[in-house]
C-alpha atoms as a PDB file:
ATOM      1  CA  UNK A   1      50.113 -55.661  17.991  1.00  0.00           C
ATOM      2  CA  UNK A   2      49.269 -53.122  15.458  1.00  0.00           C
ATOM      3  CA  UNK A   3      45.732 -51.642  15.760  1.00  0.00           C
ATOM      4  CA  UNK A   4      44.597 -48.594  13.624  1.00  0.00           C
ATOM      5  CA  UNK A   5      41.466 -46.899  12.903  1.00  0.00           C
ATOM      6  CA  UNK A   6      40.316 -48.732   9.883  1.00  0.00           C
ATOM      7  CA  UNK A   7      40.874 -52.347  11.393  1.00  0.00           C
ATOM      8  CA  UNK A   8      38.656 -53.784   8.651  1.00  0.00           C
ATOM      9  CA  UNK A   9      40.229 -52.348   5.961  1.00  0.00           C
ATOM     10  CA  UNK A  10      43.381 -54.051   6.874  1.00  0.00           C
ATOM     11  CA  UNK A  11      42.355 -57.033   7.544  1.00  0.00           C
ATOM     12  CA  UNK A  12      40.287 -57.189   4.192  1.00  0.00           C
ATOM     13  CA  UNK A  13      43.391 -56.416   2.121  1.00  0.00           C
ATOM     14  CA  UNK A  14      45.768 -58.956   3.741  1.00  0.00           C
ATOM     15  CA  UNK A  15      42.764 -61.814   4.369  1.00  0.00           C
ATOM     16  CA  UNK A  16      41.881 -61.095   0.148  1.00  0.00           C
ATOM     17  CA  UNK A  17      45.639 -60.539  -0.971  1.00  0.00           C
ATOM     18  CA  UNK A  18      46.992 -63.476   0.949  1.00  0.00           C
ATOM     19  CA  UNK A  19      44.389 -66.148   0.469  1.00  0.00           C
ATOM     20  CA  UNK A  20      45.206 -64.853  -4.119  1.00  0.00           C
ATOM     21  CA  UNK A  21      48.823 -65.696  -3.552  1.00  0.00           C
ATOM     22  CA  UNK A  22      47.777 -69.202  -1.242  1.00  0.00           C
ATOM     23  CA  UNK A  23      45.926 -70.210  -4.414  1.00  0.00           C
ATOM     24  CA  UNK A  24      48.461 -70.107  -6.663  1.00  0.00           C
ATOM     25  CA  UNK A  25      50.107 -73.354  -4.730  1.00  0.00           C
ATOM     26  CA  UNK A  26      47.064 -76.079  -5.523  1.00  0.00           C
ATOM     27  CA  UNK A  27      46.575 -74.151  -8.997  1.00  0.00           C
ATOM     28  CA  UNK A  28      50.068 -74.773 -10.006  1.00  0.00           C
ATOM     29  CA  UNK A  29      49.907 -78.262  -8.364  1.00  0.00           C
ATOM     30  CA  UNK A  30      46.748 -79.035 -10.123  1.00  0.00           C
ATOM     31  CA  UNK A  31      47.820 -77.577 -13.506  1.00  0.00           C
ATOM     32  CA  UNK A  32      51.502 -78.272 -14.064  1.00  0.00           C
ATOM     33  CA  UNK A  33      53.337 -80.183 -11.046  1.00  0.00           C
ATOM     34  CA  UNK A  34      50.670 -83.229 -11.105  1.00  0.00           C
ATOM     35  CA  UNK A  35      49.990 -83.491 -14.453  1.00  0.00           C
ATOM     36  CA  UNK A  36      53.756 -82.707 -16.056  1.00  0.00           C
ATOM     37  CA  UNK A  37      56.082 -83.056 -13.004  1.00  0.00           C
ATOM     38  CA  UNK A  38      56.830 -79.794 -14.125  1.00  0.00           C
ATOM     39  CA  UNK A  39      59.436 -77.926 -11.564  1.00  0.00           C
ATOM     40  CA  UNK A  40      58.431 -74.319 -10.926  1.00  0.00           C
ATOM     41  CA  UNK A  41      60.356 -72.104 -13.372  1.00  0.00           C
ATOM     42  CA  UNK A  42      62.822 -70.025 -11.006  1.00  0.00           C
ATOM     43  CA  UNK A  43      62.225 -66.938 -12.729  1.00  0.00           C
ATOM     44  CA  UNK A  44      58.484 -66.845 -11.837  1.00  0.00           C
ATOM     45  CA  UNK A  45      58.952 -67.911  -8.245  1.00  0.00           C
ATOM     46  CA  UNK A  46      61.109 -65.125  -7.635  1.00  0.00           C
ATOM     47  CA  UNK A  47      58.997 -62.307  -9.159  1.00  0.00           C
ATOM     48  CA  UNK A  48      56.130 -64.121  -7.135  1.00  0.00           C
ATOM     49  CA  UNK A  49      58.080 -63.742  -3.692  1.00  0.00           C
ATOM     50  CA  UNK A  50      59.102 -60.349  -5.265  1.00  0.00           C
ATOM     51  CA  UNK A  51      55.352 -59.450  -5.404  1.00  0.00           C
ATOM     52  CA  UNK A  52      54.348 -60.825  -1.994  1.00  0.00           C
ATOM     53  CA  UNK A  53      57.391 -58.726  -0.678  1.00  0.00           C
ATOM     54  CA  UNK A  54      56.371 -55.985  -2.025  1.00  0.00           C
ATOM     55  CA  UNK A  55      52.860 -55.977  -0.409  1.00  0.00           C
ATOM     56  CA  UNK A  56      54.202 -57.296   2.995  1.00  0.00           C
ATOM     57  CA  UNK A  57      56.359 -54.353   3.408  1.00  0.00           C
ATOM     58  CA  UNK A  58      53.788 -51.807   1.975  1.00  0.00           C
ATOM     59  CA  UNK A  59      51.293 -53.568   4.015  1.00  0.00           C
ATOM     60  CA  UNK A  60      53.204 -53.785   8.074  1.00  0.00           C
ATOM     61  CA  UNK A  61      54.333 -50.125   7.367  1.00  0.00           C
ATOM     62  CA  UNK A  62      51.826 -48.303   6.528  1.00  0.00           C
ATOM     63  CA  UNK A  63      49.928 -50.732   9.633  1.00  0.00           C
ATOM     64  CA  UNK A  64      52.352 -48.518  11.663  1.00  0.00           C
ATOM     65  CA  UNK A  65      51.840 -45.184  10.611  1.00  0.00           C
ATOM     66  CA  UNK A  66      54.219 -44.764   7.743  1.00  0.00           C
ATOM     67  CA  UNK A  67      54.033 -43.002   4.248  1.00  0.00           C
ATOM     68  CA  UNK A  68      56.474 -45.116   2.528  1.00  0.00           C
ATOM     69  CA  UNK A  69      53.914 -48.086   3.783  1.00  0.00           C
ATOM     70  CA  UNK A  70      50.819 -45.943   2.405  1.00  0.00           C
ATOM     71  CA  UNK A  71      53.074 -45.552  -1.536  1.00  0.00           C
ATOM     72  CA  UNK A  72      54.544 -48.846  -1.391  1.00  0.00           C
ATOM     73  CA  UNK A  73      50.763 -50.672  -0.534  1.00  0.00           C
ATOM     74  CA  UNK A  74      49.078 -48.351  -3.102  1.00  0.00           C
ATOM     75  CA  UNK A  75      52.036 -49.019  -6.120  1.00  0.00           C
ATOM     76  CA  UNK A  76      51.598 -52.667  -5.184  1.00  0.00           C
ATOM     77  CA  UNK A  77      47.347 -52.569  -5.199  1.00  0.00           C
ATOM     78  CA  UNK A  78      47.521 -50.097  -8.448  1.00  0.00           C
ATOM     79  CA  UNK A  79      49.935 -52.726 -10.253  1.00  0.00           C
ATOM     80  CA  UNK A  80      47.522 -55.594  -9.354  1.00  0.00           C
ATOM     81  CA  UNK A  81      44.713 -54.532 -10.281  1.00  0.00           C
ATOM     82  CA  UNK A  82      46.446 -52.780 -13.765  1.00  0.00           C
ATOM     83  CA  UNK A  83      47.065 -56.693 -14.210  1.00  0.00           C
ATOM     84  CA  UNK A  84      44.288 -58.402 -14.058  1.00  0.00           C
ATOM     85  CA  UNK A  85      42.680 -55.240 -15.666  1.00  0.00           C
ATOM     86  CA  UNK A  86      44.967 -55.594 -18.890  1.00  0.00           C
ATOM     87  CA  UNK A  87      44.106 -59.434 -18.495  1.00  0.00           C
ATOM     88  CA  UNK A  88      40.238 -58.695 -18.740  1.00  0.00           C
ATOM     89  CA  UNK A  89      40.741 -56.333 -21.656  1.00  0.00           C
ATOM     90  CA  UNK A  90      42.263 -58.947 -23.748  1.00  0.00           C
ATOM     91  CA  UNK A  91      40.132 -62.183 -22.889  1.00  0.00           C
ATOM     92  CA  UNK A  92      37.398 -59.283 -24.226  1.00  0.00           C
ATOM     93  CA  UNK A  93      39.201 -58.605 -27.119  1.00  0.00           C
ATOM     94  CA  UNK A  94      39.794 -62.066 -28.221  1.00  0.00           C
ATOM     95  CA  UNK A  95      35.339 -62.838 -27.865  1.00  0.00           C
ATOM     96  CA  UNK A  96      35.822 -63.860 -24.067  1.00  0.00           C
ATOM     97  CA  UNK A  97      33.045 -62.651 -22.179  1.00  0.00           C
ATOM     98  CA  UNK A  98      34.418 -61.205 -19.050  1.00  0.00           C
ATOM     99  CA  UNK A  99      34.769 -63.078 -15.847  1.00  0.00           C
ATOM    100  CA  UNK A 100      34.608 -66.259 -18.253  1.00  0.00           C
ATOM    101  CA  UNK A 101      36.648 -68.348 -16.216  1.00  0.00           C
ATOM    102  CA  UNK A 102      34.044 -68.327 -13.403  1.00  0.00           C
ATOM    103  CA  UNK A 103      32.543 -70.640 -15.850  1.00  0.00           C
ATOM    104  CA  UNK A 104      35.240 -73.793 -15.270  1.00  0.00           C
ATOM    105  CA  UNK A 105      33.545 -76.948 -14.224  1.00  0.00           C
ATOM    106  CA  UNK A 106      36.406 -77.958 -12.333  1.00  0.00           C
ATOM    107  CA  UNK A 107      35.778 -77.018  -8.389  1.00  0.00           C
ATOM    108  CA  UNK A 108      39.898 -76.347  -7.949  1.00  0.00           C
ATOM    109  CA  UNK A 109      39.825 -73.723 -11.022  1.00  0.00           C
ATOM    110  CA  UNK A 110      36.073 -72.373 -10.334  1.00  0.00           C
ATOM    111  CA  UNK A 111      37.489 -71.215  -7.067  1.00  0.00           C
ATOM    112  CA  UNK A 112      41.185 -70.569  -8.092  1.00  0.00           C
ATOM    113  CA  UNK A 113      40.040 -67.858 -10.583  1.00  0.00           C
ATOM    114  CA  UNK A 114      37.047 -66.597  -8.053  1.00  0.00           C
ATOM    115  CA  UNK A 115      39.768 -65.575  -5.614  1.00  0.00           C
ATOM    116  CA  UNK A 116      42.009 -63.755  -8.501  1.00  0.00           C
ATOM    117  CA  UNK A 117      38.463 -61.864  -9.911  1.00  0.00           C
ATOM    118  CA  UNK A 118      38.011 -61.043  -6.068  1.00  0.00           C
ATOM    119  CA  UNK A 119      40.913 -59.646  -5.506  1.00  0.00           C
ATOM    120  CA  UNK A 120      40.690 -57.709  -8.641  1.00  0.00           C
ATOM    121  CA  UNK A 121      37.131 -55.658  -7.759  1.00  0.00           C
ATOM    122  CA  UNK A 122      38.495 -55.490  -3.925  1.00  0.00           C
ATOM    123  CA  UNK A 123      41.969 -54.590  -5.264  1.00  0.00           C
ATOM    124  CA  UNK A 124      40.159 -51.533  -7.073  1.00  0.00           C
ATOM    125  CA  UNK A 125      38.125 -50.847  -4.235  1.00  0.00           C
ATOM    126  CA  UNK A 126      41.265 -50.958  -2.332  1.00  0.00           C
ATOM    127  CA  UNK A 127      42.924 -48.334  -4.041  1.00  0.00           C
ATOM    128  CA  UNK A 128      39.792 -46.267  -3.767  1.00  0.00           C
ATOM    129  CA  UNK A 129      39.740 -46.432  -0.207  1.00  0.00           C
ATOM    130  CA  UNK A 130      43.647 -45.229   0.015  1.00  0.00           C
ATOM    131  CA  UNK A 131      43.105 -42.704  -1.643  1.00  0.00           C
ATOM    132  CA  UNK A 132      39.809 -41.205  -0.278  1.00  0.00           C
ATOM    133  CA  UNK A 133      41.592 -41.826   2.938  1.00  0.00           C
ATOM    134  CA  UNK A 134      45.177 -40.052   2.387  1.00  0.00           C
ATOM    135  CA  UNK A 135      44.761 -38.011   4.676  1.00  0.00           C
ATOM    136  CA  UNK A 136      43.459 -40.111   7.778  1.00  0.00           C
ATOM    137  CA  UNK A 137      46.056 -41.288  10.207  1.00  0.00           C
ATOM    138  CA  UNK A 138      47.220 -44.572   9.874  1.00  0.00           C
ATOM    139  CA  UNK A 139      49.071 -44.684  12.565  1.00  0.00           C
ATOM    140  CA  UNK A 140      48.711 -47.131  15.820  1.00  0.00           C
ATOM    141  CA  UNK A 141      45.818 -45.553  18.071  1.00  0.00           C
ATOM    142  CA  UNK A 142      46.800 -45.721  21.905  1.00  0.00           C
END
């Protein structure tokens, strides 16, 4: 088992990263598979698993002390949140108000679309604390 000095840290970015990607199974249910029998386009499953990939690997190396792990989290936390950041700016620029879809009266999307706008702010505080942190050792203590 991997322990490190900043045990909360890492289990706040996998507990908020994982539980975005976990939603995206009842909101595609909900949204497209129940509703249109709609098979998941191939395309868009593979980028997803790309995605999750991506932060896995970043994520278990830099839980054991590498640099790659440190770049490869980081890239993945600074594309996230440059997503849902370019997202935002355009629901603004079309007259949404921001964080509009917190205001879904459907319980499934309410909390769908909380866990994305979570792991947007923590995704930015995420990247924060990487980088204030560089220089810390990440590597396994004892």
């Amino acid at each position: 088992m991997v322990r490190t000095k900043h045990p909360i840290f890492f289990s706040s970015v996998l507990g908020v990263v994982l539980s975005n990607y976990i939603a995206q199974i009842p909101y595609y249910l909900y949204l497209y598979y129940f509703p249109h029998r709609a098979a998941p386009a191939f395309a868009g499953s593979l980028l997803l698993m790309a995605t999750l990939l991506w932060f896995l690997v970043g994520y278990i190396w830099l839980a054991r002390g590498s640099r790659a792990g440190y770049w490869l989290l980081l890239s993945f936390l600074i594309t996230e949140v440059g997503f849902y950041l370019h997202n935002m700016v355009i629901q603004v620029t079309h007259g949404f108000a921001p964080f509009f879809h917190l205001q879904s009266h459907d319980p499934l999307l309410f909390v769908v679309f909380a866990i994305g706008y979570l792991n947007f702010l923590a995704g930015a505080y995420f990247i924060y604390f990487l980088l204030r942190h560089r220089s810390a050792q990440f590597a396994r203590v004892g």
